[in-house]
C-alpha atoms as a PDB file:
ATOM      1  CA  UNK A   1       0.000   0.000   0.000  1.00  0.00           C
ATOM      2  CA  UNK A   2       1.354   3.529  -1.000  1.00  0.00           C
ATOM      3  CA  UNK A   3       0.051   6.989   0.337  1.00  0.00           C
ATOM      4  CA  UNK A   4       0.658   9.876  -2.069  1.00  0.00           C
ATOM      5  CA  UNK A   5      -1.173  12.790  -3.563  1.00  0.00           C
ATOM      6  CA  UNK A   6      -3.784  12.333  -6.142  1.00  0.00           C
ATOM      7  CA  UNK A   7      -3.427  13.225  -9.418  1.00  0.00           C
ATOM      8  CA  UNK A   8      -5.687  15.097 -11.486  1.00  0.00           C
ATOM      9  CA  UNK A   9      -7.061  12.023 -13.677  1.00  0.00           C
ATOM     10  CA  UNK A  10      -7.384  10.305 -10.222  1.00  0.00           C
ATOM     11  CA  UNK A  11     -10.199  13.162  -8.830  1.00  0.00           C
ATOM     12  CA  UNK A  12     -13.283  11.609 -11.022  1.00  0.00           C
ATOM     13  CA  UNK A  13     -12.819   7.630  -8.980  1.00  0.00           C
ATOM     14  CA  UNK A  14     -12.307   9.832  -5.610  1.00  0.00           C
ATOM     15  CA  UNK A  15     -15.743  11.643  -6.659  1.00  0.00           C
ATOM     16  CA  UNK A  16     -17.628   8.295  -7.335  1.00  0.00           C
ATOM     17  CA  UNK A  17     -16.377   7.053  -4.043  1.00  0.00           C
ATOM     18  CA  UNK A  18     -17.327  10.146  -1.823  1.00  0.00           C
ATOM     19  CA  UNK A  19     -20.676  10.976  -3.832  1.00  0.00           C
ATOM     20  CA  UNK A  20     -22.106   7.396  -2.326  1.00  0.00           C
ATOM     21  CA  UNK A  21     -21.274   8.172   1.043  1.00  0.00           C
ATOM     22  CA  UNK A  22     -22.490  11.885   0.846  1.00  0.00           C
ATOM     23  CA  UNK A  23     -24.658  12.499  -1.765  1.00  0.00           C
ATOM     24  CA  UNK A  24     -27.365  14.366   0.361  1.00  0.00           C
ATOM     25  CA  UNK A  25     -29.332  14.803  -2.754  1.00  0.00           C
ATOM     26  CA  UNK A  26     -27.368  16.572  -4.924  1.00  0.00           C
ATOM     27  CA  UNK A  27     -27.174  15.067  -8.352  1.00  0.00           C
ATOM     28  CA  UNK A  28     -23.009  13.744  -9.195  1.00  0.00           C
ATOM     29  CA  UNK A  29     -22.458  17.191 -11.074  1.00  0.00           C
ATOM     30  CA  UNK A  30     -23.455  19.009  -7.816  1.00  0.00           C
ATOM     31  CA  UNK A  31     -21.347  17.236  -6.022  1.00  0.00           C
ATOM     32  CA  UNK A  32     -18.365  17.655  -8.220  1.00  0.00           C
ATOM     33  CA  UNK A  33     -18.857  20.941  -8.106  1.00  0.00           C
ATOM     34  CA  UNK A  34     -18.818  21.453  -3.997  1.00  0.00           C
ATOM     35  CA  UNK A  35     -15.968  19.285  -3.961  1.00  0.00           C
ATOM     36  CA  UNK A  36     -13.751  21.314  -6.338  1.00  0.00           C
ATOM     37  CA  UNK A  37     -14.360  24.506  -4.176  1.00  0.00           C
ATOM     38  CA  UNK A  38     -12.535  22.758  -1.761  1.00  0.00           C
ATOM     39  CA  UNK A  39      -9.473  22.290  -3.891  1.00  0.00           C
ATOM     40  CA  UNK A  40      -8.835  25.997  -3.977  1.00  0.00           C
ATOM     41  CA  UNK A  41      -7.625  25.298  -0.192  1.00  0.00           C
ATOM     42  CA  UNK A  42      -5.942  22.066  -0.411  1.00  0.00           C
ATOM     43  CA  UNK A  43      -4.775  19.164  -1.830  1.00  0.00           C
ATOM     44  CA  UNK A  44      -6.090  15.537  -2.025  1.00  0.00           C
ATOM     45  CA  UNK A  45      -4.414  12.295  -1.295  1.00  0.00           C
ATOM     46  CA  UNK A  46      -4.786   8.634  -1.607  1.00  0.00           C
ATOM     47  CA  UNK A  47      -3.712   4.847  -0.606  1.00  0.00           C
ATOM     48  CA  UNK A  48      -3.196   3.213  -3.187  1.00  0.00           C
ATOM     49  CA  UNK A  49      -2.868  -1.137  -3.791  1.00  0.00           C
ATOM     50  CA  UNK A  50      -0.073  -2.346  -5.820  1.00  0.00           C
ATOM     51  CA  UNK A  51      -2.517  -1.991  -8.843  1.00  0.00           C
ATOM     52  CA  UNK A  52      -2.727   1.398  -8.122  1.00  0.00           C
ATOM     53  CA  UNK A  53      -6.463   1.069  -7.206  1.00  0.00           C
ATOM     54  CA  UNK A  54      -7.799   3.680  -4.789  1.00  0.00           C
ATOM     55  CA  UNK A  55      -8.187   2.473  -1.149  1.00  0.00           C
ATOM     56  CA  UNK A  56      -8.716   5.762   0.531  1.00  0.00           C
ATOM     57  CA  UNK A  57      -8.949   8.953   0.097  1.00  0.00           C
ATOM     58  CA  UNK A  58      -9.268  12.702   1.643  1.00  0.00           C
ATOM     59  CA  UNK A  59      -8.650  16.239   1.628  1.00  0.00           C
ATOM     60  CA  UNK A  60      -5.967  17.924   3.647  1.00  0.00           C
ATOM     61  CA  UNK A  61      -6.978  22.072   3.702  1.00  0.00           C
ATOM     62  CA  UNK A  62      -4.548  24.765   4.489  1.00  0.00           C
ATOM     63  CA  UNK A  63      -6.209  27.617   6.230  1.00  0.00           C
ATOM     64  CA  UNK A  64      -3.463  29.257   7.554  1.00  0.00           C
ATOM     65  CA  UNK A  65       0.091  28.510   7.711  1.00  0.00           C
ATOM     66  CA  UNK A  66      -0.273  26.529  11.111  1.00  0.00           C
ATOM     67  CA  UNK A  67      -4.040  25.543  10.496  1.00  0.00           C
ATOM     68  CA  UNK A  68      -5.040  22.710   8.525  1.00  0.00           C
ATOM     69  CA  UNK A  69      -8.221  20.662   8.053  1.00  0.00           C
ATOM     70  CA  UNK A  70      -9.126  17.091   7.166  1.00  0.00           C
ATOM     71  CA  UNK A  71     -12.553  16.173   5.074  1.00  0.00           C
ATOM     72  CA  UNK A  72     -13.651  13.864   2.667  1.00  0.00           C
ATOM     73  CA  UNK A  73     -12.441  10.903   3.999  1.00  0.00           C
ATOM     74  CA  UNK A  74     -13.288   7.881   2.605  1.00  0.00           C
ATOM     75  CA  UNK A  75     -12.376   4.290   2.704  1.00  0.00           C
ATOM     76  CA  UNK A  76     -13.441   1.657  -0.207  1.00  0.00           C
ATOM     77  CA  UNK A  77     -16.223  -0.109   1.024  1.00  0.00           C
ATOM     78  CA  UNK A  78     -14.188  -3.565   0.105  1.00  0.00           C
ATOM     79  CA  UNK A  79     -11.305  -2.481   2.042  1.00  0.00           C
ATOM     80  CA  UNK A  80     -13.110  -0.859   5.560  1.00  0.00           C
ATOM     81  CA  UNK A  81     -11.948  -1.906   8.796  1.00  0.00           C
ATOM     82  CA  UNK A  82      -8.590  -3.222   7.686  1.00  0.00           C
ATOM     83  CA  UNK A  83      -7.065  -0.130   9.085  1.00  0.00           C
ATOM     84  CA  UNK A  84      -6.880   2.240   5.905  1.00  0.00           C
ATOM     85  CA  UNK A  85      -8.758   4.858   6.965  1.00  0.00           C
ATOM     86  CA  UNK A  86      -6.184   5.424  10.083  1.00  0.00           C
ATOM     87  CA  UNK A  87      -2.985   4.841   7.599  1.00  0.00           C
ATOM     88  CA  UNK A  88      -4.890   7.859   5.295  1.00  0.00           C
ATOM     89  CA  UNK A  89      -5.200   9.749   8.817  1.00  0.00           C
ATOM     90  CA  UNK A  90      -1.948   9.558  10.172  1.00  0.00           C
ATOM     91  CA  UNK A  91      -0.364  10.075   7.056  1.00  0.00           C
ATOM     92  CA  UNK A  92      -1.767  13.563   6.437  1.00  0.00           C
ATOM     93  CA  UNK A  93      -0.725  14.079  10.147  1.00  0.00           C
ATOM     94  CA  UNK A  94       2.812  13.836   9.302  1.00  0.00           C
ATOM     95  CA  UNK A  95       2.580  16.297   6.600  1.00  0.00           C
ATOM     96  CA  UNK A  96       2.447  19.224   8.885  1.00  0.00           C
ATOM     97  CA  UNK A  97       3.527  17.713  12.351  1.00  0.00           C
ATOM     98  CA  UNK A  98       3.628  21.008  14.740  1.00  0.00           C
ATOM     99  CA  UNK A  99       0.425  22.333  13.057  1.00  0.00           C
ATOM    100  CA  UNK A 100      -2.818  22.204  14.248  1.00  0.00           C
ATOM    101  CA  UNK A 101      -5.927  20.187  12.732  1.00  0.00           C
ATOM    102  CA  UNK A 102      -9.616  20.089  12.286  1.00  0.00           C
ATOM    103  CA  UNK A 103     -11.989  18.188  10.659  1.00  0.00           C
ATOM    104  CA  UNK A 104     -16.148  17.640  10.912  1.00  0.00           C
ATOM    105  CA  UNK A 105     -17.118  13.870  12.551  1.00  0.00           C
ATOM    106  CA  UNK A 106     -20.282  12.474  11.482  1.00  0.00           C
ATOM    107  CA  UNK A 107     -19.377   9.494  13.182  1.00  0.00           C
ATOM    108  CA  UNK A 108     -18.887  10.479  16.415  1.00  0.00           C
ATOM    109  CA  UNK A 109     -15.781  11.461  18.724  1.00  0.00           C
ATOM    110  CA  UNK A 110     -14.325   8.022  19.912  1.00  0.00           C
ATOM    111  CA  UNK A 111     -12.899   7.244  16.152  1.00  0.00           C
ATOM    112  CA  UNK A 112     -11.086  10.649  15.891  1.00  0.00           C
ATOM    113  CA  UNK A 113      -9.991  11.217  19.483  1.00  0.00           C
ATOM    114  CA  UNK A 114      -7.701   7.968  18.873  1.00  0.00           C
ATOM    115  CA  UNK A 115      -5.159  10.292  16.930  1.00  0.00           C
ATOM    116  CA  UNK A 116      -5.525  13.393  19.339  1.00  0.00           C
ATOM    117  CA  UNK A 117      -8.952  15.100  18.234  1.00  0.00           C
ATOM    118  CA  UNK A 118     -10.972  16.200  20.957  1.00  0.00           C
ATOM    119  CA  UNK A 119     -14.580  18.224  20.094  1.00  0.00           C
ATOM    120  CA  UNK A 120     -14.622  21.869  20.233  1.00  0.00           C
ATOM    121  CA  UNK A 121     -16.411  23.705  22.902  1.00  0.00           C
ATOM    122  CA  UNK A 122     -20.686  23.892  22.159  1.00  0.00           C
ATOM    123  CA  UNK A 123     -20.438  27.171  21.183  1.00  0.00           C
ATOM    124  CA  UNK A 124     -17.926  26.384  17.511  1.00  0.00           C
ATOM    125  CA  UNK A 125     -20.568  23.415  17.114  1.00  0.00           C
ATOM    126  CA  UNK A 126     -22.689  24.523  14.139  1.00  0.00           C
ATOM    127  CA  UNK A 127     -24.565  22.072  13.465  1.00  0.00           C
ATOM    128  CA  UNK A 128     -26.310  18.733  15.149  1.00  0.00           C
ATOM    129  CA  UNK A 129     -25.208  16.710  12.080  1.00  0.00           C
ATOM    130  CA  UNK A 130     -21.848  16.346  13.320  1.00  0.00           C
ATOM    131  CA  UNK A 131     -18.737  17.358  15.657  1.00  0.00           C
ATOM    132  CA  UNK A 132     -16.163  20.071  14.882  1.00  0.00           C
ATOM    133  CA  UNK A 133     -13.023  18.476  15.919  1.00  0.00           C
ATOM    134  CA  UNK A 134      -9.302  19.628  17.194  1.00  0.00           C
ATOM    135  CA  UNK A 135      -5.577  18.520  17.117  1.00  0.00           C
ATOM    136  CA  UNK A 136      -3.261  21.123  18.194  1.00  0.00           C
ATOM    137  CA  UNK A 137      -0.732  21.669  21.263  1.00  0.00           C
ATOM    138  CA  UNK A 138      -2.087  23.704  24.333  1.00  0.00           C
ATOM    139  CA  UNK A 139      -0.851  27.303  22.090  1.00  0.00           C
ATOM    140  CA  UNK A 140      -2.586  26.235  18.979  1.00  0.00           C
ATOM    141  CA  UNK A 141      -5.925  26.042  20.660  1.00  0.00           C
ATOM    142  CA  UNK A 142      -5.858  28.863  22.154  1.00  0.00           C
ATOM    143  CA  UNK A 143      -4.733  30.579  19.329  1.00  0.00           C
ATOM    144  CA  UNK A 144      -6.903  29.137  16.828  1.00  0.00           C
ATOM    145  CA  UNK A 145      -9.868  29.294  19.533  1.00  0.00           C
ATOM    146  CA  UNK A 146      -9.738  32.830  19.444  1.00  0.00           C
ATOM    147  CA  UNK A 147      -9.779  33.592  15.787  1.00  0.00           C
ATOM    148  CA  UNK A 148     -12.633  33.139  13.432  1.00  0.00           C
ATOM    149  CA  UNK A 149     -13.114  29.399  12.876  1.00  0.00           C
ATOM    150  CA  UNK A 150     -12.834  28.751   9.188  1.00  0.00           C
ATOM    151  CA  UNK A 151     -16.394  28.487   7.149  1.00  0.00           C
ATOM    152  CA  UNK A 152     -15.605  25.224   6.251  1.00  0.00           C
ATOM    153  CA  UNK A 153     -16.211  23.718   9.862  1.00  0.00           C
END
């Protein structure tokens, strides 16, 4: 298994993958489109087999130069629970390792907290859908705490 970035002929599988986990009735061209307005902030990357199929896939988001965000994560169904999605996950983590990190849980906190992620106070929740998410040392928080928490979360 290899983790890299995604090329560009690579983005239409890692659409087909994410549009059947989130959909939420927007036809496939919607969803490309929503998902390319998140390229303007970061970069996506894969796991790959030996046969260069896609295993996993996400989105790592720069905000700021110490700020980053994880979304669009998603595992193959024919691969899940065989430890991909944490490879994918940890991965990214290296890429900036003194930076801080967010990302949006639908699936709870238990999952995340596992690589450092603890839910923001109630009052950056904005939504009931989900849990806005941390990783940062003690200064990160409070830095990032106190400025505007990016529109993406």
């Amino acid at each position: 298994m290899k983790f890299r970035e995604a090329s560009a002929h690579e983005y239409i599988k890692i659409y087909e993958q994410g549009y059947r986990e989130w959909a939420k009735g927007r036809s496939f061209e919607q969803y490309i489109k929503d998902n390319k307005k998140e390229e303007e902030y970061g970069k996506r990357f894969i796991v790959v087999d030996g046969n260069e199929e896609i295993i996993a896939s996400l989105i790592l988001l720069q905000f700021t130069p110490y700020l980053f965000g994880i979304g669009s994560i998603v595992v193959n169904p024919a691969f899940r629970s065989r430890g991909f999605g944490e490879r994918i996950i940890e991965e990214c983590l290296k890429q900036q390792p003194h930076a801080a990190f967010m990302l949006y849980s639908e699936i709870g906190i238990a999952y995340y907290a596992r690589f450092g992620f603890c839910a923001l106070p109630a009052e950056y929740q904005h939504t009931s859908q989900g849990v806005c998410m941390i990783r940062a040392s003690k200064e990160l928080y409070g830095r990032v705490i106190n400025e505007p928490i990016p529109a993406y979360f």
